[in-house]
PDB file of N, CA and C in Angstrom:
ATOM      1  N   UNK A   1      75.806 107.279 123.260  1.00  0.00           N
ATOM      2  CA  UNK A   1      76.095 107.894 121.980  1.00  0.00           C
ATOM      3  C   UNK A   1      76.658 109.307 122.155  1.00  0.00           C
ATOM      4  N   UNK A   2      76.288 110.236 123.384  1.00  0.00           N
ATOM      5  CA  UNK A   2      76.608 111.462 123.443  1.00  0.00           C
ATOM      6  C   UNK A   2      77.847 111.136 123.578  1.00  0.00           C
ATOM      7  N   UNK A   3      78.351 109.951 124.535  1.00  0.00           N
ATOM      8  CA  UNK A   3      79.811 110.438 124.949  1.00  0.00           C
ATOM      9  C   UNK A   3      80.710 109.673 123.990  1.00  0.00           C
ATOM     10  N   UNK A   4      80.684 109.228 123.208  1.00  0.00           N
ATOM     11  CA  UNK A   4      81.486 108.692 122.126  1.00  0.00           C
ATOM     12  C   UNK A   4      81.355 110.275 121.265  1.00  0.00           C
ATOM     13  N   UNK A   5      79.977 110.592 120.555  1.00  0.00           N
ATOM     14  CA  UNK A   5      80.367 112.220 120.411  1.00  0.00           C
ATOM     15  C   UNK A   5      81.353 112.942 120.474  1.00  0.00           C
ATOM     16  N   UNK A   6      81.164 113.139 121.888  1.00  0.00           N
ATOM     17  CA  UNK A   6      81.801 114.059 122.394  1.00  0.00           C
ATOM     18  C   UNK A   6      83.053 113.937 122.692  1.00  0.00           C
ATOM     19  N   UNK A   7      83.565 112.578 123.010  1.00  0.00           N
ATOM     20  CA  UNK A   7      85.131 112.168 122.903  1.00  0.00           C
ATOM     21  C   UNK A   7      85.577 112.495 121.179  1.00  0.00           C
ATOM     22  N   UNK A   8      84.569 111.745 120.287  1.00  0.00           N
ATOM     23  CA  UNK A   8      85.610 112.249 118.705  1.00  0.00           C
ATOM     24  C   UNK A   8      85.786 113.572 118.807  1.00  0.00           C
ATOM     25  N   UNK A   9      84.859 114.686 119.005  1.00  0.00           N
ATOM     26  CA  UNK A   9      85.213 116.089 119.108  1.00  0.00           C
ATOM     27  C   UNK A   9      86.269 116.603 119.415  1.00  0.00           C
ATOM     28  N   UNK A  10      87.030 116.028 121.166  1.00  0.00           N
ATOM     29  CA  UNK A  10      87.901 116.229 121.532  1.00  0.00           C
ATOM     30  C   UNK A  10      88.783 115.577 121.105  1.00  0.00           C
ATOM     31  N   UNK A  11      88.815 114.419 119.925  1.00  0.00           N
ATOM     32  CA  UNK A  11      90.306 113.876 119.793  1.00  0.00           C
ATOM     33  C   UNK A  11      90.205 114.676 118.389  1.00  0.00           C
ATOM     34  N   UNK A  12      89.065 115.397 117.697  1.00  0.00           N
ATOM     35  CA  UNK A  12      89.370 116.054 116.280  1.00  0.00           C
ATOM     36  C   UNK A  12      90.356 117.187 116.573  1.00  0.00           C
ATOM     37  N   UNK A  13      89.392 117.941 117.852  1.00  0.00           N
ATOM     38  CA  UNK A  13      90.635 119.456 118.348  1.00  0.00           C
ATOM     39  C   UNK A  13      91.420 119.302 119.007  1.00  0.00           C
ATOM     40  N   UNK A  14      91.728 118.144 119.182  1.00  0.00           N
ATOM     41  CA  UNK A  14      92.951 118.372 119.879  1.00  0.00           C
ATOM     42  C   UNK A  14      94.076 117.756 118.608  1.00  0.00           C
ATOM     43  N   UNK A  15      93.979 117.146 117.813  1.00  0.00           N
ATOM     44  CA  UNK A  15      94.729 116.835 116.247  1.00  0.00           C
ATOM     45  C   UNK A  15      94.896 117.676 115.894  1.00  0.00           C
ATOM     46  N   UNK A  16      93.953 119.475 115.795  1.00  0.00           N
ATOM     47  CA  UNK A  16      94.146 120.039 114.922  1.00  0.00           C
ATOM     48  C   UNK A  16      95.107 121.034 115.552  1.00  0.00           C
ATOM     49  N   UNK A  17      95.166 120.981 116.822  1.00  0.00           N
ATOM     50  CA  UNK A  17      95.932 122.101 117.742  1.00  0.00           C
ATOM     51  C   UNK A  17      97.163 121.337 117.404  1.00  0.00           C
ATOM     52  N   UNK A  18      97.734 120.131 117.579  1.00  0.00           N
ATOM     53  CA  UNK A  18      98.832 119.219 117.361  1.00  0.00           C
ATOM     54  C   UNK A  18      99.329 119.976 116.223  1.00  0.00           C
ATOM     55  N   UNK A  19      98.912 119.952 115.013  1.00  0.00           N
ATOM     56  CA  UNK A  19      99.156 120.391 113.990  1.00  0.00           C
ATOM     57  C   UNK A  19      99.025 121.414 113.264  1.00  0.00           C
ATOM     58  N   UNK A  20      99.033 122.505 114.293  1.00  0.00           N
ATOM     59  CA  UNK A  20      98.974 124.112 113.871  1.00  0.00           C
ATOM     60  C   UNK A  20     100.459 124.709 113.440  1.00  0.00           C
ATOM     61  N   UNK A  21     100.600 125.194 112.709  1.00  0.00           N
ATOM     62  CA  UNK A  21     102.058 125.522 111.803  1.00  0.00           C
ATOM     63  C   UNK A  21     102.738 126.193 112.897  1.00  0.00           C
ATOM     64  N   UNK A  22     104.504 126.223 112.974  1.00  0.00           N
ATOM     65  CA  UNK A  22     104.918 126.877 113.444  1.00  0.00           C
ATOM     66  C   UNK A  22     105.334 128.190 112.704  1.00  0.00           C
ATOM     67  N   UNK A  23     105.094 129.201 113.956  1.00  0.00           N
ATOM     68  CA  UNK A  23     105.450 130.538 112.885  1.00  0.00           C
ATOM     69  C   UNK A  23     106.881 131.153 113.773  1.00  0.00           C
ATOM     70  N   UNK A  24     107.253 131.836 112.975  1.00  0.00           N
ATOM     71  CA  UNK A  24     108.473 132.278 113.159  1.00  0.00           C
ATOM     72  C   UNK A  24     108.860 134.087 113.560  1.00  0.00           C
ATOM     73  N   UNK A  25     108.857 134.963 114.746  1.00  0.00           N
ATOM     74  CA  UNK A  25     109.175 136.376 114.336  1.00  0.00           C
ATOM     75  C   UNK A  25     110.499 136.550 113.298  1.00  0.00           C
ATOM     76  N   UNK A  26     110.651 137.080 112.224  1.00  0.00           N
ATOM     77  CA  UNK A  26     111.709 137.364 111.602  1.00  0.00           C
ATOM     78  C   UNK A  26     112.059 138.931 111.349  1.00  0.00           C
ATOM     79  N   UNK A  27     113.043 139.259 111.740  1.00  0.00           N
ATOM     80  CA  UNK A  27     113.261 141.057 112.253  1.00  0.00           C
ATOM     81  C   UNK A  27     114.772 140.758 111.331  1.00  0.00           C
ATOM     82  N   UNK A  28     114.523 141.818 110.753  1.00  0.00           N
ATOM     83  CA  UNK A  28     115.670 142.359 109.022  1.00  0.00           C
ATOM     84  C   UNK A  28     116.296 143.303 109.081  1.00  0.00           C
ATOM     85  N   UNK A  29     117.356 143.473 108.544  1.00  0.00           N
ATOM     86  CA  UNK A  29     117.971 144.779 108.183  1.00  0.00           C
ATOM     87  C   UNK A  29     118.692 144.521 107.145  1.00  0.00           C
ATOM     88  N   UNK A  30     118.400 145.238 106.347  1.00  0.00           N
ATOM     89  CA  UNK A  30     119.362 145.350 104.946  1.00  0.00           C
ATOM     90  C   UNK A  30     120.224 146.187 104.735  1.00  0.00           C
ATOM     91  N   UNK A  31     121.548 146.656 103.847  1.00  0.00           N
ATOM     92  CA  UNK A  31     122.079 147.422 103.786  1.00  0.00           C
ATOM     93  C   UNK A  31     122.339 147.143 102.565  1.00  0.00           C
ATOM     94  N   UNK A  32     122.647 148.771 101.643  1.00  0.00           N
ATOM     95  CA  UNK A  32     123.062 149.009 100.160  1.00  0.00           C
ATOM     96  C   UNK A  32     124.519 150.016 100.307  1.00  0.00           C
ATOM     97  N   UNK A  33     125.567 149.726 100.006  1.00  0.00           N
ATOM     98  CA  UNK A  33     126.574 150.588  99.873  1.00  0.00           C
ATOM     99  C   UNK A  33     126.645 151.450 101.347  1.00  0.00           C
ATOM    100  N   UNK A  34     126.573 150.431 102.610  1.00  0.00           N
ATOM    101  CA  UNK A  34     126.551 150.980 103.901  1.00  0.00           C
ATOM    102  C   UNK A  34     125.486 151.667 104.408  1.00  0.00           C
ATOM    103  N   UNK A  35     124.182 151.864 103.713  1.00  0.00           N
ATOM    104  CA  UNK A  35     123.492 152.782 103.897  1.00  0.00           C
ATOM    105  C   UNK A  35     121.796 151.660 104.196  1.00  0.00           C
ATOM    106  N   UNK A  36     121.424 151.681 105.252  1.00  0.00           N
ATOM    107  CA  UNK A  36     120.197 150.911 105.391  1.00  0.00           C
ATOM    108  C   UNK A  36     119.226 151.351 104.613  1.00  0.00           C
ATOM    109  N   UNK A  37     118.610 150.379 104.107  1.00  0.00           N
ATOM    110  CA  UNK A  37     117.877 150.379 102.548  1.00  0.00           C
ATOM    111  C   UNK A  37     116.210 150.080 103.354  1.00  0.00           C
ATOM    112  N   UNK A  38     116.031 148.770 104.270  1.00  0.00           N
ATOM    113  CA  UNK A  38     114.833 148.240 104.698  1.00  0.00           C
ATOM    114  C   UNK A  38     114.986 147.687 106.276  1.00  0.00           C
ATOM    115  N   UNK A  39     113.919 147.601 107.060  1.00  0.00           N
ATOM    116  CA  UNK A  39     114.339 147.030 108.382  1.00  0.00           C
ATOM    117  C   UNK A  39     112.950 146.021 108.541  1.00  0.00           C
ATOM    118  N   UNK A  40     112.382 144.927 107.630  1.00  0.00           N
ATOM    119  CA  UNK A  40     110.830 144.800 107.940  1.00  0.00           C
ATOM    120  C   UNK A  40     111.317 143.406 109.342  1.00  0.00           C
ATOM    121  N   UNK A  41     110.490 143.534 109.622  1.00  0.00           N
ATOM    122  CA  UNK A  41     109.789 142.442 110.354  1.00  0.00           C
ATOM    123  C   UNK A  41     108.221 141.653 110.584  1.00  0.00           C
ATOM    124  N   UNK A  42     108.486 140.466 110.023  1.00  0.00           N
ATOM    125  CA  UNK A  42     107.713 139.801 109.856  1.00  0.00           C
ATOM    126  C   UNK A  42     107.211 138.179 110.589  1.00  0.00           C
ATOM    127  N   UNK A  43     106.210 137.869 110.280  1.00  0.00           N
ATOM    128  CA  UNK A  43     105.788 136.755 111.224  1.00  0.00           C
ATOM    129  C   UNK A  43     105.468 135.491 110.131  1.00  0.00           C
ATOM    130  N   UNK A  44     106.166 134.562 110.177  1.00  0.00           N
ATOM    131  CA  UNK A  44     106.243 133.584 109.067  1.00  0.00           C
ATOM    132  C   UNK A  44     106.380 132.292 109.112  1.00  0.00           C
ATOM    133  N   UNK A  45     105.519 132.121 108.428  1.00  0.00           N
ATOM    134  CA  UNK A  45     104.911 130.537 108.470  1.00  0.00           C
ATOM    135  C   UNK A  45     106.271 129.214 107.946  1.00  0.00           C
ATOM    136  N   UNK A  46     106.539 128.732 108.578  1.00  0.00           N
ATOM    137  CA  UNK A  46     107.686 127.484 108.388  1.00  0.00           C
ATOM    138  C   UNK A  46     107.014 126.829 107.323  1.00  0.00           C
ATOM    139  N   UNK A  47     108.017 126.496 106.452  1.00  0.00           N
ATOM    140  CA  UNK A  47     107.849 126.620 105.045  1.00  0.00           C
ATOM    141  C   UNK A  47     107.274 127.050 103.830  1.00  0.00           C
ATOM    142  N   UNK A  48     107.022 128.346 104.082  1.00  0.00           N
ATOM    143  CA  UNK A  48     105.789 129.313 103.304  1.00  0.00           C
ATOM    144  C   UNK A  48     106.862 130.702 103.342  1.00  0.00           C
ATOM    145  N   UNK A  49     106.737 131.049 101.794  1.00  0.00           N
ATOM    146  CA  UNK A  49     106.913 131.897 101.378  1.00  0.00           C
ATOM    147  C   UNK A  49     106.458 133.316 102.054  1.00  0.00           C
ATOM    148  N   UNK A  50     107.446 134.519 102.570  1.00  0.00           N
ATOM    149  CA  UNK A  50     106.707 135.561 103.126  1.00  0.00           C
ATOM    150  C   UNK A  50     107.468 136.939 102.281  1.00  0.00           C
ATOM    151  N   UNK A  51     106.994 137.510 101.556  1.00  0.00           N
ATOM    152  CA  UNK A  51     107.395 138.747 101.156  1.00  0.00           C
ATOM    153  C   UNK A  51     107.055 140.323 101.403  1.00  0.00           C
ATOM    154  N   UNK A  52     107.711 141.042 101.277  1.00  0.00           N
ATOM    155  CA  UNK A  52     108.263 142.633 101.408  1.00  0.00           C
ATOM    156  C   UNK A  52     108.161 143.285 100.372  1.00  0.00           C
ATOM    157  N   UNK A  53     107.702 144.237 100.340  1.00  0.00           N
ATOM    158  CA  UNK A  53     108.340 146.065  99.131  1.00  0.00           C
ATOM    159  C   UNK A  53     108.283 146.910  99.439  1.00  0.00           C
ATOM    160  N   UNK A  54     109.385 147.755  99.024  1.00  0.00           N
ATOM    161  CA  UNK A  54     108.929 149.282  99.247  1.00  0.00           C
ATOM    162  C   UNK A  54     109.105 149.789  97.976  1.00  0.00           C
ATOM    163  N   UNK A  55     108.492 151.288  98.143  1.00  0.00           N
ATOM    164  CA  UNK A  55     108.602 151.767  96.683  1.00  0.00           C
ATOM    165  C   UNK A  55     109.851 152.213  96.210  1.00  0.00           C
ATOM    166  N   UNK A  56     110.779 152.271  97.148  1.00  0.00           N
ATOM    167  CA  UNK A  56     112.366 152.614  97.031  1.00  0.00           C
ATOM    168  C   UNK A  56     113.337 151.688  95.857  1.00  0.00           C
ATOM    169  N   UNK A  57     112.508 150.691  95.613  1.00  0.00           N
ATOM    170  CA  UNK A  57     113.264 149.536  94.865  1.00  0.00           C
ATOM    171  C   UNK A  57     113.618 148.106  95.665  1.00  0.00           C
ATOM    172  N   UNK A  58     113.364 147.672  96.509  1.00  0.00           N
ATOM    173  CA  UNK A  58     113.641 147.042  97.699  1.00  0.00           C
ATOM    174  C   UNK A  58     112.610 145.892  97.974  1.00  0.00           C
ATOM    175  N   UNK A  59     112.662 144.758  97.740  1.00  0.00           N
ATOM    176  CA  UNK A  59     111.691 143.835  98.163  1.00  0.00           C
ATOM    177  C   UNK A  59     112.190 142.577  98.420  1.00  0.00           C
ATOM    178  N   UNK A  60     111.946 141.552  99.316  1.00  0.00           N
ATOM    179  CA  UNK A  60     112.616 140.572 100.356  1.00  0.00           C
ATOM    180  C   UNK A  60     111.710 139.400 100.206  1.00  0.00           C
ATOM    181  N   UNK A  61     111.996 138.732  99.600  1.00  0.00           N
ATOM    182  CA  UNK A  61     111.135 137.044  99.745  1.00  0.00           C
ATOM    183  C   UNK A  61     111.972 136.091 100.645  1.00  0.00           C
ATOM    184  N   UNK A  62     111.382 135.489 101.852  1.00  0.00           N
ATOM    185  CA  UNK A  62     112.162 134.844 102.821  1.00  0.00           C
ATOM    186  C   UNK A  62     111.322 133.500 103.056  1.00  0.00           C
ATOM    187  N   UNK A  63     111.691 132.208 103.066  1.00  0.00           N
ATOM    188  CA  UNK A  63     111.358 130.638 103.270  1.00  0.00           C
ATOM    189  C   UNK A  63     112.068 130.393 104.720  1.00  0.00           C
ATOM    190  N   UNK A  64     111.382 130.209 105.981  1.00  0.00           N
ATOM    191  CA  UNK A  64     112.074 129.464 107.009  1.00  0.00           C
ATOM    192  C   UNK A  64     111.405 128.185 106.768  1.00  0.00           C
ATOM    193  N   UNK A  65     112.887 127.186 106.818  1.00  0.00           N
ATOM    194  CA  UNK A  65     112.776 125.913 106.882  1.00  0.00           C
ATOM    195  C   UNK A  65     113.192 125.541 108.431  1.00  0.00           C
ATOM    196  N   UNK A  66     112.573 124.931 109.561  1.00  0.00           N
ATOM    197  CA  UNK A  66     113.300 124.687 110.763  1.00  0.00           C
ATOM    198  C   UNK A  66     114.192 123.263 110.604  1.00  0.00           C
ATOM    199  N   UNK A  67     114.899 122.759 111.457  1.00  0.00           N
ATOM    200  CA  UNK A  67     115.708 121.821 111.562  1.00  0.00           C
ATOM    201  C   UNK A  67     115.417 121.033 112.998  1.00  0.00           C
ATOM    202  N   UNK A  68     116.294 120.169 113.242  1.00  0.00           N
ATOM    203  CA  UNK A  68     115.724 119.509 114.432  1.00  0.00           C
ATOM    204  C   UNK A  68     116.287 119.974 115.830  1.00  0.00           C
ATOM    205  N   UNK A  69     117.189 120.793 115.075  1.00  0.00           N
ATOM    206  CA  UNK A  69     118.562 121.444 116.501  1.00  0.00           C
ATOM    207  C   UNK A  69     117.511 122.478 116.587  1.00  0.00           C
ATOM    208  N   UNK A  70     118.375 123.628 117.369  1.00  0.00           N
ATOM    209  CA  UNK A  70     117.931 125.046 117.751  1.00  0.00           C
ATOM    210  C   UNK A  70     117.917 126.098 116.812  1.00  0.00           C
ATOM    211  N   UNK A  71     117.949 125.719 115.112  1.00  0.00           N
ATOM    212  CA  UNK A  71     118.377 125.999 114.132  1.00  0.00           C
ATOM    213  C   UNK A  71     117.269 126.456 113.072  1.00  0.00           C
ATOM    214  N   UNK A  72     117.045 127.330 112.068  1.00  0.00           N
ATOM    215  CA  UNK A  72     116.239 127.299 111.053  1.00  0.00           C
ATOM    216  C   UNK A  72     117.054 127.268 109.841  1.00  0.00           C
ATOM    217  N   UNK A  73     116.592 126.948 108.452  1.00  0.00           N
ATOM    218  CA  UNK A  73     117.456 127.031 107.461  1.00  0.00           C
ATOM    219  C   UNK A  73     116.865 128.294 107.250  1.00  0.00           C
ATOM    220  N   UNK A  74     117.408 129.456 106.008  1.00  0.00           N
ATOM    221  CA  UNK A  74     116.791 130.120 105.636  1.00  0.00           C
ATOM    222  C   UNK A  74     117.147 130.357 103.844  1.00  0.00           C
ATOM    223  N   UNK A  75     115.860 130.184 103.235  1.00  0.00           N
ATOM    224  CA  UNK A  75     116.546 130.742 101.705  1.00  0.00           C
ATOM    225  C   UNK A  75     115.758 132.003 101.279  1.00  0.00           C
ATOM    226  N   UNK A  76     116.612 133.125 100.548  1.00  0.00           N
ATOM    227  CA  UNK A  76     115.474 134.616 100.856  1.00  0.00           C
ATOM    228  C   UNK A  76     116.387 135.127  99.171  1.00  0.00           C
ATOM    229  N   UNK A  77     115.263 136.208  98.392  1.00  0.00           N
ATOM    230  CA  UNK A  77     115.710 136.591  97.480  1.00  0.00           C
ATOM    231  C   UNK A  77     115.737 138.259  97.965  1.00  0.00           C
ATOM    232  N   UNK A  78     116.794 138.781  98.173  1.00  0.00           N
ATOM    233  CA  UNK A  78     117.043 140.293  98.299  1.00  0.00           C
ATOM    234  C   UNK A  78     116.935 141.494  97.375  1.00  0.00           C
ATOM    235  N   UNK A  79     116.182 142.164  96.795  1.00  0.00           N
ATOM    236  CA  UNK A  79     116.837 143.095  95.747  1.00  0.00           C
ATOM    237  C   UNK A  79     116.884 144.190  96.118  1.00  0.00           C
ATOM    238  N   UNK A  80     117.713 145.442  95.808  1.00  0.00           N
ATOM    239  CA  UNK A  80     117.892 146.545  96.230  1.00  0.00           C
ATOM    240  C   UNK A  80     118.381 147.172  94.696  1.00  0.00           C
ATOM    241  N   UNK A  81     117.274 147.855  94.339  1.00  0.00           N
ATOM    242  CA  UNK A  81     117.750 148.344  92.809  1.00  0.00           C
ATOM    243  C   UNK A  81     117.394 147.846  91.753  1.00  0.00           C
ATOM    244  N   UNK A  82     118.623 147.328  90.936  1.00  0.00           N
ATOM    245  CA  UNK A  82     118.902 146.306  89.854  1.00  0.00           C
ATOM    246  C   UNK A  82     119.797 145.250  90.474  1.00  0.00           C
ATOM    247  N   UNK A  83     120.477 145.019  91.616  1.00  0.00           N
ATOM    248  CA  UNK A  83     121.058 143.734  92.181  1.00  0.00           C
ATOM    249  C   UNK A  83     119.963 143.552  93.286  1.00  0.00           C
ATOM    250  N   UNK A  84     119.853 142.097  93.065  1.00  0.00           N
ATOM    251  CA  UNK A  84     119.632 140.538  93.848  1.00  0.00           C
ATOM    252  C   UNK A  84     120.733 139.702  94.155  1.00  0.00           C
ATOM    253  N   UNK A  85     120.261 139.267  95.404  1.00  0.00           N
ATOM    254  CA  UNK A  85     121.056 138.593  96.058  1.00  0.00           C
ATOM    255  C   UNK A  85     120.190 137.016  96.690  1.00  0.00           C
ATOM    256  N   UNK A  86     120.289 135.944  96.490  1.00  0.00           N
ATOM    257  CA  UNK A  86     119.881 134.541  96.793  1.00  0.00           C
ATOM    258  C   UNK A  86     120.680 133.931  98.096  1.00  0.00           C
ATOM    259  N   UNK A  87     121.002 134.764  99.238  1.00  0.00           N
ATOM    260  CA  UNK A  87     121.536 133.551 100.146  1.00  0.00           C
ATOM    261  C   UNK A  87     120.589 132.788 100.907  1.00  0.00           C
ATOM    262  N   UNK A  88     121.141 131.544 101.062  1.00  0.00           N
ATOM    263  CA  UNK A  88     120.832 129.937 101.481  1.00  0.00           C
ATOM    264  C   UNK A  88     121.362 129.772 102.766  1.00  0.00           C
ATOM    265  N   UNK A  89     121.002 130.356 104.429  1.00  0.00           N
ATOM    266  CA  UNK A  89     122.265 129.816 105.200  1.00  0.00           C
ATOM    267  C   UNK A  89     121.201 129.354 106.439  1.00  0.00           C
ATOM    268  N   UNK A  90     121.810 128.828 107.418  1.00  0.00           N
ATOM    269  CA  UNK A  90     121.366 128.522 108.844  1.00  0.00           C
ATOM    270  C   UNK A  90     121.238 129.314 110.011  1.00  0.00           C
ATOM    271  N   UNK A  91     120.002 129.681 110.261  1.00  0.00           N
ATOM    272  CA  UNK A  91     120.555 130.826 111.750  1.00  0.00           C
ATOM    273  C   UNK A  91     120.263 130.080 113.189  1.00  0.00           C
ATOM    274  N   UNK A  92     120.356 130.538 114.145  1.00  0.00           N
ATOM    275  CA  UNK A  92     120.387 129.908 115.107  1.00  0.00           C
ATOM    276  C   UNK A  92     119.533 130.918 115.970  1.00  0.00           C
ATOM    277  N   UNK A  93     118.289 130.271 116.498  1.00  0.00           N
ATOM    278  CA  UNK A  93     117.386 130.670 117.154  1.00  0.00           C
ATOM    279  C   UNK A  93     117.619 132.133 118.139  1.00  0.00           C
ATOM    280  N   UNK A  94     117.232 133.389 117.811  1.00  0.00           N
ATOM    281  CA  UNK A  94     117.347 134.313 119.226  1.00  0.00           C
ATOM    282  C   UNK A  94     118.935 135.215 119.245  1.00  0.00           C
ATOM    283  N   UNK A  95     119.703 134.524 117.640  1.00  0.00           N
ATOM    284  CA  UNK A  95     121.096 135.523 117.629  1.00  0.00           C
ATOM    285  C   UNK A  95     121.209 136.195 116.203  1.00  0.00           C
ATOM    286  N   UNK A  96     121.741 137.129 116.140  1.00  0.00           N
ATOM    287  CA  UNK A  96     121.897 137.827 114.872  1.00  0.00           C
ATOM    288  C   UNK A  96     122.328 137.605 113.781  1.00  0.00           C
ATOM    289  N   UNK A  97     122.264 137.022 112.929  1.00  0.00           N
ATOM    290  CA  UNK A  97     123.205 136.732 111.891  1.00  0.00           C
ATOM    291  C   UNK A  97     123.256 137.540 110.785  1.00  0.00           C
ATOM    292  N   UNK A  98     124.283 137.637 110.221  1.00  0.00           N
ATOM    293  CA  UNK A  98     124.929 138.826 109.186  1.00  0.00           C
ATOM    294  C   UNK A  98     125.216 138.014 107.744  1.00  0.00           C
ATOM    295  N   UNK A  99     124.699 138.238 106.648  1.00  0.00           N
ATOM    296  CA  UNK A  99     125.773 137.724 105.717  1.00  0.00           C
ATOM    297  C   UNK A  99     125.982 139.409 104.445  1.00  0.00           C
ATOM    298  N   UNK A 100     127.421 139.524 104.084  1.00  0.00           N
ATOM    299  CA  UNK A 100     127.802 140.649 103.083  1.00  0.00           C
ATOM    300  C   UNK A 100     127.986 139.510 101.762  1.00  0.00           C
ATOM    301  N   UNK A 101     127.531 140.577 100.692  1.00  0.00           N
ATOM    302  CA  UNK A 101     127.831 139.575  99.234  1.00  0.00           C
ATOM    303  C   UNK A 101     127.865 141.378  98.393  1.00  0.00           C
ATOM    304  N   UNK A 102     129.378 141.496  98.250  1.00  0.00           N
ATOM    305  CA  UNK A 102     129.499 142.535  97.632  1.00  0.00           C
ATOM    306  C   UNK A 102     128.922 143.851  98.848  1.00  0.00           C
ATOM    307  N   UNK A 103     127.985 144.880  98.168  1.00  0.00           N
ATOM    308  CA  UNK A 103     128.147 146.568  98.605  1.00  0.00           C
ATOM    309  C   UNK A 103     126.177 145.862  99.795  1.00  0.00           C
ATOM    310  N   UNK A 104     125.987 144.944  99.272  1.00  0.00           N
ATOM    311  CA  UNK A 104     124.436 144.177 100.272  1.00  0.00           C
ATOM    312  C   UNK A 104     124.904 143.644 101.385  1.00  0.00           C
ATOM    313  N   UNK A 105     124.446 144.061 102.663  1.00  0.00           N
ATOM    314  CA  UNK A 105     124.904 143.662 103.642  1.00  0.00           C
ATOM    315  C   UNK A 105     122.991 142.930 104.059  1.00  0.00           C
ATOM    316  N   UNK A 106     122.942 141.788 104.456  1.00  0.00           N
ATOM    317  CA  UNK A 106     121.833 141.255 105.199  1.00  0.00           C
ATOM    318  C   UNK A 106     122.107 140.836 107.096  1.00  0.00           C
ATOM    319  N   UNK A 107     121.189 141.410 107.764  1.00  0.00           N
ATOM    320  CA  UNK A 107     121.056 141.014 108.820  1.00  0.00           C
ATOM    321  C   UNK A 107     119.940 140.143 109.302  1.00  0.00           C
ATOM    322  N   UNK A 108     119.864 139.248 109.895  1.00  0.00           N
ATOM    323  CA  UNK A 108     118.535 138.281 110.491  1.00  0.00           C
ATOM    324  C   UNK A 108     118.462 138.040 112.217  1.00  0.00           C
ATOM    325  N   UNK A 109     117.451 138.174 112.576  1.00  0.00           N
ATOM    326  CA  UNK A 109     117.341 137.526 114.227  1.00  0.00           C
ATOM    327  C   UNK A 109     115.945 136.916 114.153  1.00  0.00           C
ATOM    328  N   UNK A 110     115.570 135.878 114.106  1.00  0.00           N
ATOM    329  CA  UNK A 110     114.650 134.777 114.225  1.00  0.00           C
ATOM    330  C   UNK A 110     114.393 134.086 115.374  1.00  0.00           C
ATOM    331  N   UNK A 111     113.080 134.651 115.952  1.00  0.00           N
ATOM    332  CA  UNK A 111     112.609 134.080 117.297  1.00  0.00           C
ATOM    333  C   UNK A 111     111.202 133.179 116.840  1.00  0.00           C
ATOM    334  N   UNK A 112     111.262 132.169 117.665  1.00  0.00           N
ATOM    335  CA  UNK A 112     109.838 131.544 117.935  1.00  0.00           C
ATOM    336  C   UNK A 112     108.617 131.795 118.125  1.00  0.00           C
ATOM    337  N   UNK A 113     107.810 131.996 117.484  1.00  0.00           N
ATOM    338  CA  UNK A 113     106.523 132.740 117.478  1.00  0.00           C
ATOM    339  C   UNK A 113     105.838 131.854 118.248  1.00  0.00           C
ATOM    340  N   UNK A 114     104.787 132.827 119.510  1.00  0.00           N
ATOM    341  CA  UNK A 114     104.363 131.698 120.619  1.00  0.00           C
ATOM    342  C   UNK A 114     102.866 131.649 119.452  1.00  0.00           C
ATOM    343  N   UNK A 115     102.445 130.425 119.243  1.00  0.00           N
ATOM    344  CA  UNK A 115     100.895 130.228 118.874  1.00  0.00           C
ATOM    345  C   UNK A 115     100.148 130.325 120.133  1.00  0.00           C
TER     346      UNK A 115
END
């Protein structure tokens, strides 16, 4: 009886380690009319909502979705002021990506968070 026990134990923790979320480092830079507005970096749970503020006017809601490539999706709400910005794009693991929409410049680099 102990060792039937003690085997479910080890097949419960080892299910639950299987299925521990992946998290994501996510390192930011924003820009307003050329002028860097925010730089946060954060650690974020694949498919979970992670947000930012400062008292400057400035706050960052970011969703990593991963993919099956070397890829994450990302959808994030930007505001700086009275403009928001909603981009939807793909980054690619460990490189920088940039997107401009008007005088908002967004930067992203998204590494693999070791659990």
């Amino acid at each position: 009886m102990i060792i039937k026990a003690s085997l479910l134990v080890t097949a419960i923790l080892a299910s639950v380690s299987c299925f521990a979320a992946q998290t994501y480092q996510v390192s930011t830079s924003v820009y307003s009319q050329g002028k860097l507005v925010g730089a946060p970096t954060m650690i974020v749970e694949a498919d979970k909502m992670a947000s930012f503020a400062m008292d400057n006017g400035f706050s960052y809601n970011l969703t990593v979705k991963p993919n099956q490539d070397e890829t994450v999706g990302v959808e994030a709400a930007v505001t700086v002021g009275d403009s928001t910005i909603n981009p939807s794009f793909t980054v690619i693991y460990d490189k920088e990506a940039t997107l401009e929409i008007g005088t908002q410049k967004l930067t992203l680099l998204i590494s693999k968070n070791a659990n």
